[in-house]
C-alpha atoms as a PDB file:
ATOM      1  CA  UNK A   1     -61.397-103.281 -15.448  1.00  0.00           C
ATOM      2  CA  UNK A   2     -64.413-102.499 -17.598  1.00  0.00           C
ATOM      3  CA  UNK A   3     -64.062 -99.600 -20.228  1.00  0.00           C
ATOM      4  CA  UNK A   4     -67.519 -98.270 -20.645  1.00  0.00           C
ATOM      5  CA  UNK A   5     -68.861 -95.093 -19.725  1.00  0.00           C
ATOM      6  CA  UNK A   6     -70.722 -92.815 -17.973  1.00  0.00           C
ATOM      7  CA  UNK A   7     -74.174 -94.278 -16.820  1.00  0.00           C
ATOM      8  CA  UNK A   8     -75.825 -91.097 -16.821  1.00  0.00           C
ATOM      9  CA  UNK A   9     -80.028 -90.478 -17.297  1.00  0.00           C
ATOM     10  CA  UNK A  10     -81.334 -91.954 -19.915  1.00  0.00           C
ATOM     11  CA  UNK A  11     -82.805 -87.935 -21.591  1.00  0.00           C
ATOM     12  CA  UNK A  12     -79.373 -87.127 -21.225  1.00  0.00           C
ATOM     13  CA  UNK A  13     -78.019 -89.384 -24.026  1.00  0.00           C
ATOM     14  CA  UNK A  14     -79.343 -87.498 -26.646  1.00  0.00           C
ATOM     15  CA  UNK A  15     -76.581 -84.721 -26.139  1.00  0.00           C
ATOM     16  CA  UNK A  16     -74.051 -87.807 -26.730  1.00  0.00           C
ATOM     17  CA  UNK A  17     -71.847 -87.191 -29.767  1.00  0.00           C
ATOM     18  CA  UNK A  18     -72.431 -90.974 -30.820  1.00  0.00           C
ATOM     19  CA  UNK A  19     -69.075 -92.892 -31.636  1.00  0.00           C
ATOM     20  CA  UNK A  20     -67.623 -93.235 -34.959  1.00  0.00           C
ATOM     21  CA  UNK A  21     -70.193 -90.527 -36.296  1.00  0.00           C
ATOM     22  CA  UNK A  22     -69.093 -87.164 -38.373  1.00  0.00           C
ATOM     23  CA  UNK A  23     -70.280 -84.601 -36.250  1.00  0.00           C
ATOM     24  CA  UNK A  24     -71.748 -81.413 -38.156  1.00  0.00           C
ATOM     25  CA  UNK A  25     -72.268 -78.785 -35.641  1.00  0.00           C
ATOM     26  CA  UNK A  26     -74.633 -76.446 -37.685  1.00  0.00           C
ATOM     27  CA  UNK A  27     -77.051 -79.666 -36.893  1.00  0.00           C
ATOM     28  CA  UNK A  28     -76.990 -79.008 -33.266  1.00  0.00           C
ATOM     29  CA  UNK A  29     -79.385 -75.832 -32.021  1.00  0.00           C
ATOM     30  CA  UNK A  30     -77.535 -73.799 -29.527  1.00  0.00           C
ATOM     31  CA  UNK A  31     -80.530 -72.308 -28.422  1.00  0.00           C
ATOM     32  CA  UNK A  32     -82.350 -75.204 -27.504  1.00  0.00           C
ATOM     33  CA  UNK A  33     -83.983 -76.073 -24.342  1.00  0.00           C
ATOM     34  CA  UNK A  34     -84.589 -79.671 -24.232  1.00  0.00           C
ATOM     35  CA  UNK A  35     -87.275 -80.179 -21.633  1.00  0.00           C
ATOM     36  CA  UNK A  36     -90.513 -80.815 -22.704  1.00  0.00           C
ATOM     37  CA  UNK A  37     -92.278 -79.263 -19.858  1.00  0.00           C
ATOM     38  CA  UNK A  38     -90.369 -75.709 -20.578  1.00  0.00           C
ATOM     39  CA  UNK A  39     -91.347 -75.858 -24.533  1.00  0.00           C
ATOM     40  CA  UNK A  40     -94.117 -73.680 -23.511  1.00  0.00           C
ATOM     41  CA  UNK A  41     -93.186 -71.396 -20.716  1.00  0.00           C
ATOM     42  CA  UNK A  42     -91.494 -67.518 -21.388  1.00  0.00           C
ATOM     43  CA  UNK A  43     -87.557 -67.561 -21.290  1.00  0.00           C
ATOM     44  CA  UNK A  44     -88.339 -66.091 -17.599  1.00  0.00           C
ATOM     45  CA  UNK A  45     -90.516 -68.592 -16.357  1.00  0.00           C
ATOM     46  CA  UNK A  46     -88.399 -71.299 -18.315  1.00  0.00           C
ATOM     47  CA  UNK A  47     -85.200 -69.887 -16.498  1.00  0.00           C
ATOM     48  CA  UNK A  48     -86.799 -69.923 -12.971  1.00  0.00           C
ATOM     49  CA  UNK A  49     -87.840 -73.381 -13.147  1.00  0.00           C
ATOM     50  CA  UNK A  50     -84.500 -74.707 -14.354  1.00  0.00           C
ATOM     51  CA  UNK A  51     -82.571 -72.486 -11.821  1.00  0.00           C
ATOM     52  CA  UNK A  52     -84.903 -74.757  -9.366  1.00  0.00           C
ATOM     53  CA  UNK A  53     -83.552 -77.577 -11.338  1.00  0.00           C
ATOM     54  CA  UNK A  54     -80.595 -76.896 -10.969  1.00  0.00           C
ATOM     55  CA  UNK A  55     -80.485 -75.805  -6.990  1.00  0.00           C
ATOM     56  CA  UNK A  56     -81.816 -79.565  -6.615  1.00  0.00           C
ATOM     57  CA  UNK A  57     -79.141 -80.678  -8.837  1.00  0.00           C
ATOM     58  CA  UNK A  58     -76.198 -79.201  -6.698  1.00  0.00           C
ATOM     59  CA  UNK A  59     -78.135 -80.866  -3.678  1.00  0.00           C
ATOM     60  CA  UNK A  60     -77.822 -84.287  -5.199  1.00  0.00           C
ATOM     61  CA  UNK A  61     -74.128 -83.343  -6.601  1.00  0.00           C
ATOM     62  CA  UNK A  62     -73.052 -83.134  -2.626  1.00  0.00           C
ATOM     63  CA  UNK A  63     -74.112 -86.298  -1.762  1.00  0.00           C
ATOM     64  CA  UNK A  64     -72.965 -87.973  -4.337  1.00  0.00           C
ATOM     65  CA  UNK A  65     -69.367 -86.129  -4.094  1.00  0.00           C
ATOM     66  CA  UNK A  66     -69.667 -87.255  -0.416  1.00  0.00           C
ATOM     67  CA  UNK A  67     -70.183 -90.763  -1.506  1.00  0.00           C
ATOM     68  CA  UNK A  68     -67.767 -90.309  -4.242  1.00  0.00           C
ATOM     69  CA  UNK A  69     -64.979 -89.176  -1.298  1.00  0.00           C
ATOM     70  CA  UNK A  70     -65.891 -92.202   1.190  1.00  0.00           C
ATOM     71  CA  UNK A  71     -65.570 -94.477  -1.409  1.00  0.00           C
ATOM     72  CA  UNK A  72     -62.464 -93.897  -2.554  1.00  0.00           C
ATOM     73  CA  UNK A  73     -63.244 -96.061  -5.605  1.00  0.00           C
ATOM     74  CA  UNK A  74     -63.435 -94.140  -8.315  1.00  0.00           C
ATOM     75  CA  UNK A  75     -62.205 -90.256  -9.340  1.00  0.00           C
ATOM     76  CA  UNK A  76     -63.993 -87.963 -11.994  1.00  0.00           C
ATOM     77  CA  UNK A  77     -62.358 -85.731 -14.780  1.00  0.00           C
ATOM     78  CA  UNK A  78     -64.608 -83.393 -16.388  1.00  0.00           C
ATOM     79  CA  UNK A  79     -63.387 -81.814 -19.568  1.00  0.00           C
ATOM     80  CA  UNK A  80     -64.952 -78.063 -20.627  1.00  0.00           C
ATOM     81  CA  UNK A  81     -64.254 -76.841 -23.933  1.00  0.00           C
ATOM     82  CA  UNK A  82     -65.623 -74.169 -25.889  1.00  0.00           C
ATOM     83  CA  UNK A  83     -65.514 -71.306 -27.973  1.00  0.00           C
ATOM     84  CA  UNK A  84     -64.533 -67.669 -26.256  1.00  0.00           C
ATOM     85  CA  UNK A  85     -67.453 -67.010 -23.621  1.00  0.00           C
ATOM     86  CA  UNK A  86     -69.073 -70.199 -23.834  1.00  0.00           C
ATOM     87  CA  UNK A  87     -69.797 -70.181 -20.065  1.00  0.00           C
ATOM     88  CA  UNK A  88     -67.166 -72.610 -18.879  1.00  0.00           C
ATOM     89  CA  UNK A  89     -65.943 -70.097 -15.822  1.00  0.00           C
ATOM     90  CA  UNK A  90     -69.634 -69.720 -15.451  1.00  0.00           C
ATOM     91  CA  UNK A  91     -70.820 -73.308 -15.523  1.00  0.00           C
ATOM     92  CA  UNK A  92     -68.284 -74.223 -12.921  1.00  0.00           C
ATOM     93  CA  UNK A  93     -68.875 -71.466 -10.896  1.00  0.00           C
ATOM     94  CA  UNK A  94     -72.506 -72.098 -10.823  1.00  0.00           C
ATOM     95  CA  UNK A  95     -72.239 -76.037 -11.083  1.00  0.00           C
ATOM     96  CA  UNK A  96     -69.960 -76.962  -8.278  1.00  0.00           C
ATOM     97  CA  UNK A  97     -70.768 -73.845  -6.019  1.00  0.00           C
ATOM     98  CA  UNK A  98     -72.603 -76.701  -3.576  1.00  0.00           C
ATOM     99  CA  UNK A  99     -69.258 -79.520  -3.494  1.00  0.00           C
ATOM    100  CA  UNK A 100     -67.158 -79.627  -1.149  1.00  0.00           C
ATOM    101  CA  UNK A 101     -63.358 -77.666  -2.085  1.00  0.00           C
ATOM    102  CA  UNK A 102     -61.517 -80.213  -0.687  1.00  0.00           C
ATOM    103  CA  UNK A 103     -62.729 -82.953  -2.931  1.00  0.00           C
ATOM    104  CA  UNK A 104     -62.567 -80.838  -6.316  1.00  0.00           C
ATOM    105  CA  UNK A 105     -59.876 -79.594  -7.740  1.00  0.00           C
ATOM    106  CA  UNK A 106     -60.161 -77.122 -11.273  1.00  0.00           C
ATOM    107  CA  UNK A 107     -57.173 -76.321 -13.294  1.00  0.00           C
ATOM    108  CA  UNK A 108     -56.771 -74.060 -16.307  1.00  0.00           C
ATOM    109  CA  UNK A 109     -54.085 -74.172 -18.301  1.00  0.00           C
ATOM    110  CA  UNK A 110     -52.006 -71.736 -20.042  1.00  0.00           C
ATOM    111  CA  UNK A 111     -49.691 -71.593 -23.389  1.00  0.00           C
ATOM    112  CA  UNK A 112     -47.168 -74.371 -22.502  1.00  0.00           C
ATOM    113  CA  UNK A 113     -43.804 -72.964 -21.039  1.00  0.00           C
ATOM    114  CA  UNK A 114     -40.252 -74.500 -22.042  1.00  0.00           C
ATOM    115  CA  UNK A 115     -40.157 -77.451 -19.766  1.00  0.00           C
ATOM    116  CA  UNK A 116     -43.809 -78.837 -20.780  1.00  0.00           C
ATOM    117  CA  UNK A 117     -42.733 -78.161 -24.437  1.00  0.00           C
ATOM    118  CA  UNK A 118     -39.760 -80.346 -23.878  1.00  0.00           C
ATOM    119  CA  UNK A 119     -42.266 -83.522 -22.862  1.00  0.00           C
ATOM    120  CA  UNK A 120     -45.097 -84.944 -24.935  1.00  0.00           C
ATOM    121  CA  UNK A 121     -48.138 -82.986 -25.197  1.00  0.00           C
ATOM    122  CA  UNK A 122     -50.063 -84.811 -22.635  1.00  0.00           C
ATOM    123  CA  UNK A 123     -47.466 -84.714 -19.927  1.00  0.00           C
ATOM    124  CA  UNK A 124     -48.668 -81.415 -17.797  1.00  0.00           C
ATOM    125  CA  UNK A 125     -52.380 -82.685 -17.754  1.00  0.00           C
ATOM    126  CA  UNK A 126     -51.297 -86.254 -16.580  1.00  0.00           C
ATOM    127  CA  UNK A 127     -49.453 -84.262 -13.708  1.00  0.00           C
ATOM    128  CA  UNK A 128     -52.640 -83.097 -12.083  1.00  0.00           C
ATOM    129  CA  UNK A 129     -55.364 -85.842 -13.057  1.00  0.00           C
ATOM    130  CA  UNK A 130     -57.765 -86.317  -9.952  1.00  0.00           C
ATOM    131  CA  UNK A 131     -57.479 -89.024  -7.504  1.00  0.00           C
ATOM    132  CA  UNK A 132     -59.728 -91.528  -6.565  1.00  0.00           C
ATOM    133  CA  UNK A 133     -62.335 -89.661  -4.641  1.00  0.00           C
ATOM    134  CA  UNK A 134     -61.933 -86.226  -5.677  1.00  0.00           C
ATOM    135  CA  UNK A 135     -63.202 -84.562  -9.119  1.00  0.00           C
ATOM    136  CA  UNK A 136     -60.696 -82.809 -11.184  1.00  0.00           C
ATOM    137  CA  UNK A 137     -62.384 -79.756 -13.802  1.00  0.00           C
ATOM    138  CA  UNK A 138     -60.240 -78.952 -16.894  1.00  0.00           C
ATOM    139  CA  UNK A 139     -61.306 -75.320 -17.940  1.00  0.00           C
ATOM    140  CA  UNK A 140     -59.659 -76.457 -21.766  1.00  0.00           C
ATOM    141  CA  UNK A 141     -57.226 -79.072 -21.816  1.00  0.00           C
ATOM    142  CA  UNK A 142     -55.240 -81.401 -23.981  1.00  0.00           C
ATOM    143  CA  UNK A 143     -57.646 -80.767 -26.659  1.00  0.00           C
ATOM    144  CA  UNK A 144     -56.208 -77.601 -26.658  1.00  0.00           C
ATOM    145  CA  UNK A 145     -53.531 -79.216 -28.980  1.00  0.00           C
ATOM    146  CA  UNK A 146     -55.622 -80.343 -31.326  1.00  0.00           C
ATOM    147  CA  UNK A 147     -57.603 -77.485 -31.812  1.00  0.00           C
ATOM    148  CA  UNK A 148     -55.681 -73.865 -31.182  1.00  0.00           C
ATOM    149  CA  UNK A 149     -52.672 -75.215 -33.024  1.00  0.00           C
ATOM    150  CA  UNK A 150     -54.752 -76.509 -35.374  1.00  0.00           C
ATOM    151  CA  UNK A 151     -56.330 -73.025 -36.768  1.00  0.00           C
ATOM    152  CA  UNK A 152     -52.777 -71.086 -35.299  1.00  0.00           C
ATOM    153  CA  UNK A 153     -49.992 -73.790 -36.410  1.00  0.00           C
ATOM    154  CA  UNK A 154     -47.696 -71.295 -35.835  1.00  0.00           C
ATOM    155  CA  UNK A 155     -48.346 -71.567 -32.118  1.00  0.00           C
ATOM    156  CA  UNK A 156     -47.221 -75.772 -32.130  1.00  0.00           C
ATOM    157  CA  UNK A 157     -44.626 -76.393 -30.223  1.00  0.00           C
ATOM    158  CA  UNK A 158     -41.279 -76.397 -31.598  1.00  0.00           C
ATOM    159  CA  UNK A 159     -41.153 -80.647 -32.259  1.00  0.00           C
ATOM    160  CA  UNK A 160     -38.341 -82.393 -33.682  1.00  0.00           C
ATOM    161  CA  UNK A 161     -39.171 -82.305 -37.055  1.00  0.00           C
ATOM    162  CA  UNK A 162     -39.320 -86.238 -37.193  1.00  0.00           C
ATOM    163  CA  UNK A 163     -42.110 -86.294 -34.957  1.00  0.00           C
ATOM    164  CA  UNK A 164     -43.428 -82.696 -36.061  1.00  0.00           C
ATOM    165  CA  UNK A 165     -47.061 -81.358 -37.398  1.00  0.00           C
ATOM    166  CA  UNK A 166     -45.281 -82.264 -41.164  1.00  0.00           C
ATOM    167  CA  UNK A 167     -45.564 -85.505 -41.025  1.00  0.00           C
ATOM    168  CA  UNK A 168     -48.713 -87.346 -42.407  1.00  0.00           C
ATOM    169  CA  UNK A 169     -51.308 -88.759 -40.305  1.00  0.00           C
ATOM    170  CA  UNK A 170     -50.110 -85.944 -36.980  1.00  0.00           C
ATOM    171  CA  UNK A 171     -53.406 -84.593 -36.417  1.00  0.00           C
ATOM    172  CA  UNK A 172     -54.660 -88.767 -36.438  1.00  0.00           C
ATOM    173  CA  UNK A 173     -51.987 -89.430 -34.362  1.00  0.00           C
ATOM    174  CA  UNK A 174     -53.079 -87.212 -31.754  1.00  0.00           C
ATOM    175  CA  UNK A 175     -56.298 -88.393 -31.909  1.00  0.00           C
ATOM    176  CA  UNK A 176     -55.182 -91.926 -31.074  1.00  0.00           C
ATOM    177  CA  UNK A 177     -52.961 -91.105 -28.333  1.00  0.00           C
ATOM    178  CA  UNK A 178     -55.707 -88.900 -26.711  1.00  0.00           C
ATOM    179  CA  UNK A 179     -58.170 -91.962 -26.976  1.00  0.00           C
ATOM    180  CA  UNK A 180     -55.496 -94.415 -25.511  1.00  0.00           C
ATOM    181  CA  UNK A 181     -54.900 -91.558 -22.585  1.00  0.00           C
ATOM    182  CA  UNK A 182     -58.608 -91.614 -21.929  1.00  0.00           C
ATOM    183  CA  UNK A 183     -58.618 -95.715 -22.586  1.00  0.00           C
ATOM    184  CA  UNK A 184     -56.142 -95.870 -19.996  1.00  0.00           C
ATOM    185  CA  UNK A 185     -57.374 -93.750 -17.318  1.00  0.00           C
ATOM    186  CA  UNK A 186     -60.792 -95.252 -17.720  1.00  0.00           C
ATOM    187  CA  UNK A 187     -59.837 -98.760 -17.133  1.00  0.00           C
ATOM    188  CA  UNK A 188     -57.772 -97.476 -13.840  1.00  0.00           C
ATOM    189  CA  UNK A 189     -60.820 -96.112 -12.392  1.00  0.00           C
ATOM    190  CA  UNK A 190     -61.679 -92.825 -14.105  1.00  0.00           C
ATOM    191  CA  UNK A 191     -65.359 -91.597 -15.051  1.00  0.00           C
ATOM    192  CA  UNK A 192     -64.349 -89.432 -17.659  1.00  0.00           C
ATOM    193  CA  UNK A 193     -67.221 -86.450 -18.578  1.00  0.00           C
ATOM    194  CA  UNK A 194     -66.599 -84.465 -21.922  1.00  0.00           C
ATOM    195  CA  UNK A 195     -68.852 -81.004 -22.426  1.00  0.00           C
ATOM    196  CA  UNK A 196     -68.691 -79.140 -25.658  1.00  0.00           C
ATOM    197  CA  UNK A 197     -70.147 -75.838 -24.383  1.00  0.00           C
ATOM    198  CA  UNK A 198     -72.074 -75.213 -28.289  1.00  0.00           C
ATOM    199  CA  UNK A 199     -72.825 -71.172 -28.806  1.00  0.00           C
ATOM    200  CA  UNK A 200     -73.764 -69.216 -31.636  1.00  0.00           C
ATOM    201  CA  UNK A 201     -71.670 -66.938 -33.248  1.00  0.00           C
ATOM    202  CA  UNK A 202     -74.580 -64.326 -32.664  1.00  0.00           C
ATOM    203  CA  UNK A 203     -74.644 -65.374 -29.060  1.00  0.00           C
ATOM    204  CA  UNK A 204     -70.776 -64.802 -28.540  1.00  0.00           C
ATOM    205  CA  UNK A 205     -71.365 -61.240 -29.621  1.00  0.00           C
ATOM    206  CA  UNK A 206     -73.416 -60.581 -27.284  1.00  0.00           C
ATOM    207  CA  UNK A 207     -71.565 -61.548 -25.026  1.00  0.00           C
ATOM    208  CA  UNK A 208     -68.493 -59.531 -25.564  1.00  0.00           C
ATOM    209  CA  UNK A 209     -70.886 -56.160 -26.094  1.00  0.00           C
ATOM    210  CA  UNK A 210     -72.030 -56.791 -23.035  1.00  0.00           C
ATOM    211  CA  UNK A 211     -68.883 -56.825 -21.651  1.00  0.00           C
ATOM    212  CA  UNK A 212     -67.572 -53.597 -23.153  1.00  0.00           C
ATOM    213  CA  UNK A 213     -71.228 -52.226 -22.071  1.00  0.00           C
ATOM    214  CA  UNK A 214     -70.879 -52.583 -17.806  1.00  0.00           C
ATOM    215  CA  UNK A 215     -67.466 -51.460 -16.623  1.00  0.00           C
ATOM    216  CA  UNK A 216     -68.037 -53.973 -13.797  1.00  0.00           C
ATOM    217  CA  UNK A 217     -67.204 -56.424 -16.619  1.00  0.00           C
ATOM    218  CA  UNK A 218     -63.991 -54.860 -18.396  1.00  0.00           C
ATOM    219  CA  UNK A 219     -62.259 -57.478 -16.574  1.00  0.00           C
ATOM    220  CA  UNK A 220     -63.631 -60.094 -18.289  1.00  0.00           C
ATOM    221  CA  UNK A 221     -62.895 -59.005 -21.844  1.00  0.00           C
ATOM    222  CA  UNK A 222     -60.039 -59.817 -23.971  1.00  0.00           C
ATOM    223  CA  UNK A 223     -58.996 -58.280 -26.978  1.00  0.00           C
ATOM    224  CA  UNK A 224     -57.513 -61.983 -28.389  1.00  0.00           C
ATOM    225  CA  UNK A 225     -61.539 -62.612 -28.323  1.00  0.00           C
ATOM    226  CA  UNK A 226     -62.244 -60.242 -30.803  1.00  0.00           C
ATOM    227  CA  UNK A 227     -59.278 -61.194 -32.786  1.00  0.00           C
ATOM    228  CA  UNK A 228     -60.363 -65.066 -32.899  1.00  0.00           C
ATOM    229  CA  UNK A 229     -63.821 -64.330 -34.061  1.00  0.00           C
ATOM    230  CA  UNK A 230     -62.205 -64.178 -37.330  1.00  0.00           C
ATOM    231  CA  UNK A 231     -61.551 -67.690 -36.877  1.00  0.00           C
ATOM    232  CA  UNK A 232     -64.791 -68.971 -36.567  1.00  0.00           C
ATOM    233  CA  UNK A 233     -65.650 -70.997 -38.989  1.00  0.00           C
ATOM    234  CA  UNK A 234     -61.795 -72.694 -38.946  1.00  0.00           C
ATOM    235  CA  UNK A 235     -62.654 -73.322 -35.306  1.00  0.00           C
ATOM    236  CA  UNK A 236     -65.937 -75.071 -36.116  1.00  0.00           C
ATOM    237  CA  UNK A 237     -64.214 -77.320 -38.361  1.00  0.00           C
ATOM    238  CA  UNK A 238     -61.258 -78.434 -35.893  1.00  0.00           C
ATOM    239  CA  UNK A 239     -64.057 -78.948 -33.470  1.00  0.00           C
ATOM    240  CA  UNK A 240     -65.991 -81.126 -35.588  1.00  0.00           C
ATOM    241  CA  UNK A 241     -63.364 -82.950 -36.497  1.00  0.00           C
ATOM    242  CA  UNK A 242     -61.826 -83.424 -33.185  1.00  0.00           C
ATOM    243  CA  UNK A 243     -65.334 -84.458 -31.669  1.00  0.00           C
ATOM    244  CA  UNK A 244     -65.926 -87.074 -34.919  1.00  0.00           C
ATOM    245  CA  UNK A 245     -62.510 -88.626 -33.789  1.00  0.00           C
ATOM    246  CA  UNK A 246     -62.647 -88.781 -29.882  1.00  0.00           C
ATOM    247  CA  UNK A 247     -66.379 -89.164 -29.054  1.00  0.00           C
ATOM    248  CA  UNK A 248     -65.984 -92.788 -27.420  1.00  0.00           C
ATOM    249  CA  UNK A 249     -67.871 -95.345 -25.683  1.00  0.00           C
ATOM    250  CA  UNK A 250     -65.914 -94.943 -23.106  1.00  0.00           C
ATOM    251  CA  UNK A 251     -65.054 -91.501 -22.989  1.00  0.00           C
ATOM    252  CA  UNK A 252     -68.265 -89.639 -25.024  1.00  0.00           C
ATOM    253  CA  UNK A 253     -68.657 -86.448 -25.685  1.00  0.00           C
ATOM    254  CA  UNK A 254     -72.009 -83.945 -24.801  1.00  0.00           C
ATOM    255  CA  UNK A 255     -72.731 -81.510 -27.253  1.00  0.00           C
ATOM    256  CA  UNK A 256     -74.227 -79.047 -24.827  1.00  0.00           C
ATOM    257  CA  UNK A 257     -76.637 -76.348 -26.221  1.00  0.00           C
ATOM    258  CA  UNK A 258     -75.177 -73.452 -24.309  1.00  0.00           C
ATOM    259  CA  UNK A 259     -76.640 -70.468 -25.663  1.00  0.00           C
ATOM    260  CA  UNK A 260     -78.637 -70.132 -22.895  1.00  0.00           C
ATOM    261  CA  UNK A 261     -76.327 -70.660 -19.582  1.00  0.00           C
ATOM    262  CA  UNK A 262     -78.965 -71.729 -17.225  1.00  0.00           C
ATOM    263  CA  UNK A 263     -80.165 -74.744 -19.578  1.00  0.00           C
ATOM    264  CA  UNK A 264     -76.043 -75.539 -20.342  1.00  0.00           C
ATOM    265  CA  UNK A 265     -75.388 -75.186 -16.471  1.00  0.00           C
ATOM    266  CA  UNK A 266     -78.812 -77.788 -15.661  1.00  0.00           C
ATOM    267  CA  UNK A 267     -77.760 -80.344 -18.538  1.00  0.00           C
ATOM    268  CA  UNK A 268     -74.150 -80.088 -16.830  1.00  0.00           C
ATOM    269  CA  UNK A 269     -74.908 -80.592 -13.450  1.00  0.00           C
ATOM    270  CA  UNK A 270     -77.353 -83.524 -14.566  1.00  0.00           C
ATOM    271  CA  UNK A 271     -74.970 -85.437 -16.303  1.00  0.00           C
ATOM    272  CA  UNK A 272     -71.967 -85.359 -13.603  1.00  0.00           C
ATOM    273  CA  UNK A 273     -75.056 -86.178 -10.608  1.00  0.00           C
ATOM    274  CA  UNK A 274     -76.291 -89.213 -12.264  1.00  0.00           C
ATOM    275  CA  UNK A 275     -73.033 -90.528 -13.583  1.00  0.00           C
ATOM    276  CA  UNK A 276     -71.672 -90.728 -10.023  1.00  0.00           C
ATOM    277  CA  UNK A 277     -74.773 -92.221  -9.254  1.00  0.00           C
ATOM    278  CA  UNK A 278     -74.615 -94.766 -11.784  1.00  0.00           C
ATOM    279  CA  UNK A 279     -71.579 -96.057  -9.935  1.00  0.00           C
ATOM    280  CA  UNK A 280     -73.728 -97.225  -7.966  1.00  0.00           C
ATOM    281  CA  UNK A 281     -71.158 -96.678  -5.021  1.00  0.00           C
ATOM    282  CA  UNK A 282     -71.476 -97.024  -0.798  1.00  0.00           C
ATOM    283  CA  UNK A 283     -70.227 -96.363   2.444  1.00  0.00           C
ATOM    284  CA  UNK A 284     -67.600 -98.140   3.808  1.00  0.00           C
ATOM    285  CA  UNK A 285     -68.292-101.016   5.496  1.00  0.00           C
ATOM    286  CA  UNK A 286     -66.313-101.374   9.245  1.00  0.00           C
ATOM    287  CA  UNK A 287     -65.966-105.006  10.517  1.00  0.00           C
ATOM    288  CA  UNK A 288     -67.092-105.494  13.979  1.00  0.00           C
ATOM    289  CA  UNK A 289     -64.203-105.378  16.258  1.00  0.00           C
ATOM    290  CA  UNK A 290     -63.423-101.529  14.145  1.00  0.00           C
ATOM    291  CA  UNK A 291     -67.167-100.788  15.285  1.00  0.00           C
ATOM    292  CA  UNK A 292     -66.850-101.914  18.718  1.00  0.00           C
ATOM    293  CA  UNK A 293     -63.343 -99.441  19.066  1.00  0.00           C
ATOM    294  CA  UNK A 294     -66.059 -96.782  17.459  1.00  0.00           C
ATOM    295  CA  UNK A 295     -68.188 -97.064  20.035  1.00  0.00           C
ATOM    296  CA  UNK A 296     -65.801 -96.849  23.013  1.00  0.00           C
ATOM    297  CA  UNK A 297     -64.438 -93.734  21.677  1.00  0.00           C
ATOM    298  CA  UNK A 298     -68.083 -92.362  21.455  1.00  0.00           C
ATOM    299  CA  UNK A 299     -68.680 -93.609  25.240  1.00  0.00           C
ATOM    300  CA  UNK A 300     -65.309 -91.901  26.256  1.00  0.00           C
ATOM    301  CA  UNK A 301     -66.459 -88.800  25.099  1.00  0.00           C
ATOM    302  CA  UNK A 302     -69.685 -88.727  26.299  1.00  0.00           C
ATOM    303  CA  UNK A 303     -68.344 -89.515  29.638  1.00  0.00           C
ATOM    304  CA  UNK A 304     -66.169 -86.460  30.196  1.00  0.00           C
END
């Protein structure tokens, strides 16, 4: 089974962390939009003709998750990660608003409980990886434990301390079993789709103000975001780091300028459309005695 990845558009490659290359965040502009016909346009008129952009997007996403489905060839996991209010709830939302639910599954997960602390750290995301046909979304996922319990190690799991976070080479280690994971699932018929959601720290304040300034969206906000801000710059390290060590051929990374959601959401929704269309997949094929059966059962029904 081949290994490479995602054939996506060929404009979209430039948001690939490239393989085997120290990432350094600060060199990626959250606030860019990378369309050449927009570089001119207001932010209104820019955001209008990527919300167009994107409409035709979801289009093109339904077709090709209908393809994906009759197929039965292949499955897709898409990975979101982020800091606080990236936009992954929002990208989602917006993104896959035009799929169908029973082909797409999204799962978020929360601090491990005793029985997934008692397995290996991948175990509860291998539980719920998509089939062939469907798409599975993880809102954060096993990168989770390489990056929270990276800044917070007081929040790793209680490991035997033979196979614990004291040992040299654990945070490598992790890194190679999370390639081999992604190795493996790729070769058994997995399009794996990474997206870095990449705000500002000026943009995530925003953000939360505007939370705290429309009680319609109290709901949203979360105290622990105000507390991990403090963090930042110890979170932009464990991301660099993590992205430098599992950006693959076969599983990349985007780097997704998300400071403005409707260019993060486009970009997105490009990149999953044209990598199920790279599969360059089709509808089943029925032999002739199956399409002979069809078309009695079509006649029978017409008849009654």
């Amino acid at each position: 089974m081949d290994v490479s990845g995602p054939m996506v558009r060929k404009y979209l490659r430039q948001f690939v962390a490239e393989p085997k290359k120290k990432i350094r965040l600060k060199k990626y502009d959250t606030a860019r939009v990378p369309y050449k016909e927009l570089s001119t346009e207001s932010d209104d008129e820019a955001k209008t003709l990527l919300q167009d952009l994107l409409d035709k997007n979801r289009r093109e996403l339904a077709r090709a998750q209908d393809l994906l489905a009759a197929s039965g060839q292949y499955s897709i996991l898409i990975v979101l990660q982020g800091m606080d209010t990236s936009g992954k709830d929002g990208t989602i939302r917006h993104v896959m608003s035009g799929v169908n639910p029973q082909g797409c599954a999204v799962h978020s997960f929360k601090v491990p409980g005793a029985e997934e602390h008692a397995h290996d750290f991948l175990w509860r995301y291998e539980k719920v990886l998509p089939e062939r046909g469907m798409i599975g979304i993880f809102n954060r996922s096993y990168y989770e434990d390489v990056l929270v319990v990276h800044v917070h190690p007081d929040r790793m799991e209680l490991l035997p301390s033979a196979i614990g976070p004291g040992n040299t080479g654990f945070w490598e280690g992790r890194y190679k079993d999370i390639n081999a994971f992604e190795k493996h699932l790729v070769r058994n018929g997995t399009v794996i789709l990474k997206f870095f959601l990449h705000i500002s720290k000026d943009e995530q304040k925003r953000r939360l103000l505007d939370r705290l300034s429309n009680q319609e969206k109290y709901w949203k906000f979360s105290f622990t975001d105000i507390a991990e801000r403090q963090y930042w710059d110890q979170y932009l390290v464990a991301y660099e780091e993590m992205l430098s060590a599992t950006s693959t051929g076969y599983a990349p990374w985007f780097i997704v300028p998300a400071d403005y959601k409707w260019v993060a959401r486009t970009v997105v929704a490009e990149a999953i459309t044209s990598a199920i269309e790279g599969l360059h997949l089709s509808y089943p094929v029925f032999p002739e005695e199956k399409i002979r059966e069809l078309e009695e059962a079509k006649k029978g029904l017409e008849q009654e």
